[in-house]
Protein backbone atom coordinates (compact mmCIF):
# COMPACT_ATOMS: atom_id res chain seq x y z
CA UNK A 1 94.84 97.74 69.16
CA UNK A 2 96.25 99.28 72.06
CA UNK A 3 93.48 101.49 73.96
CA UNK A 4 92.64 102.82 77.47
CA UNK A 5 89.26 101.86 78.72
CA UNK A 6 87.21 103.09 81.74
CA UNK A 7 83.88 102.60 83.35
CA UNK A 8 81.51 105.18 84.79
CA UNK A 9 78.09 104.85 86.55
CA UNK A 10 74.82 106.07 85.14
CA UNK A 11 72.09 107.33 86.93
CA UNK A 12 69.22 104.22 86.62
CA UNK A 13 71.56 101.86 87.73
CA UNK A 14 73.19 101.80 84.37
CA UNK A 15 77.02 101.99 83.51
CA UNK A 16 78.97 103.65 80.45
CA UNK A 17 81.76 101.92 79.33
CA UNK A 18 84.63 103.98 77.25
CA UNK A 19 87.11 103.02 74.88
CA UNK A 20 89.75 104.97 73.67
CA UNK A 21 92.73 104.41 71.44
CA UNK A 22 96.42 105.15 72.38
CA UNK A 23 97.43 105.40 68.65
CA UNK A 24 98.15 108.93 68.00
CA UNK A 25 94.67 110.27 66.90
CA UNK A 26 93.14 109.18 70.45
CA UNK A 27 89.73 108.57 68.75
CA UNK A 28 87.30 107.44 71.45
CA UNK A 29 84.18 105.40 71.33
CA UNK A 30 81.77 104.28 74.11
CA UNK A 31 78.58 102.53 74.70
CA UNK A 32 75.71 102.97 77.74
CA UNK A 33 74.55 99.38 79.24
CA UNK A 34 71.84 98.72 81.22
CA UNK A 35 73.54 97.24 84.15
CA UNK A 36 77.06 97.16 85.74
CA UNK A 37 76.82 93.34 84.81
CA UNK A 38 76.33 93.92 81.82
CA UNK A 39 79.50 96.05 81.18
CA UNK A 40 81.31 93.75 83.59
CA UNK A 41 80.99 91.22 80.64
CA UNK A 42 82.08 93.61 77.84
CA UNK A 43 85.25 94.23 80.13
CA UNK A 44 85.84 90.34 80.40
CA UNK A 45 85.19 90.22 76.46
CA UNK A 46 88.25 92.92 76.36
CA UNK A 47 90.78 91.13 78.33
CA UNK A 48 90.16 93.32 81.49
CA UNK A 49 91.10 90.24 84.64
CA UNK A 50 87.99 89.02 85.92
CA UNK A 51 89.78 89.61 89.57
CA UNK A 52 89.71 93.55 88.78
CA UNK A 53 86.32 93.18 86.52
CA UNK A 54 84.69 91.18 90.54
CA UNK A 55 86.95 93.95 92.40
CA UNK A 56 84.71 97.01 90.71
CA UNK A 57 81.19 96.51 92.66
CA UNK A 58 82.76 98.24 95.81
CA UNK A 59 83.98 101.52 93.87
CA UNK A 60 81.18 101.63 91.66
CA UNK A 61 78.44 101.87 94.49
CA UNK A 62 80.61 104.44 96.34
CA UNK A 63 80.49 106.45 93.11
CA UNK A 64 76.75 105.63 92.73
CA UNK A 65 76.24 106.95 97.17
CA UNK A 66 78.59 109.62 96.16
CA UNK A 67 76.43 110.31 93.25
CA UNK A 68 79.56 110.77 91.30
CA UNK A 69 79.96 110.07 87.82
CA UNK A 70 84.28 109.56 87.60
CA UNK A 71 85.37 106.91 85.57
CA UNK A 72 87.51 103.83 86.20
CA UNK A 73 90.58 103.12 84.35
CA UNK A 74 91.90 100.55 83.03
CA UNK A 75 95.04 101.48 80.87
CA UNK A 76 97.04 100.23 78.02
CA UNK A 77 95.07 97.00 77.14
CA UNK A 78 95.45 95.46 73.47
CA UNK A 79 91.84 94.50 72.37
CA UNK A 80 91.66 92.97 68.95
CA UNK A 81 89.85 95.21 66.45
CA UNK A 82 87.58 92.93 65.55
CA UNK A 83 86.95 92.00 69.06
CA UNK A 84 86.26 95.97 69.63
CA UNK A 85 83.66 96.15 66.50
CA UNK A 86 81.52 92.73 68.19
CA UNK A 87 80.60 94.66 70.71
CA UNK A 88 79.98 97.80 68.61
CA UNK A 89 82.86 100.07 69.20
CA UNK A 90 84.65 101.83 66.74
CA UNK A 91 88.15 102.91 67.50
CA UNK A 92 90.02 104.26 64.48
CA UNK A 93 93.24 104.86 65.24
């Protein structure tokens, strides 16, 4: 399934990770993790290249000393469906 995904920082340290699909009812899904790390490995699991997955500790802790909450995108990346429902996201498109 072809969907956009993007990354956002929490306040606790935590990050929110959002999928959405690029079919034409855009549903969207997302999912709050404890840690950048952890969503770092969700992203991997996606097919998001570890080099941009390493590159995302700079701009995330300018958001976080910005206290800013704007996503990161990462667009038009096919994720198998069932790949998308291990790691409990629902995208219905």
């Amino acid at each position: 399934m072809l969907v956009d995904i993007s990354i956002n920082h929490e306040s606790g340290g935590g990050a929110k990770v959002s999928v959405c699909s690029r079919r034409g009812t855009n549903a969207n899904s997302w999912r709050m993790y404890a840690s950048i790390e952890e969503a770092k490995k969700v992203l991997l699991a996606f097919g998001v290249r570890d080099d941009l997955t390493e590159s995302l500790n700079g701009p995330m802790n300018l958001l976080f000393d910005l206290n800013s909450r704007e996503p990161i995108d990462f667009l038009a990346i096919d994720v198998p469906e069932d790949v998308l429902a291990k790691h409990g996201f629902k995208v219905v498109g």
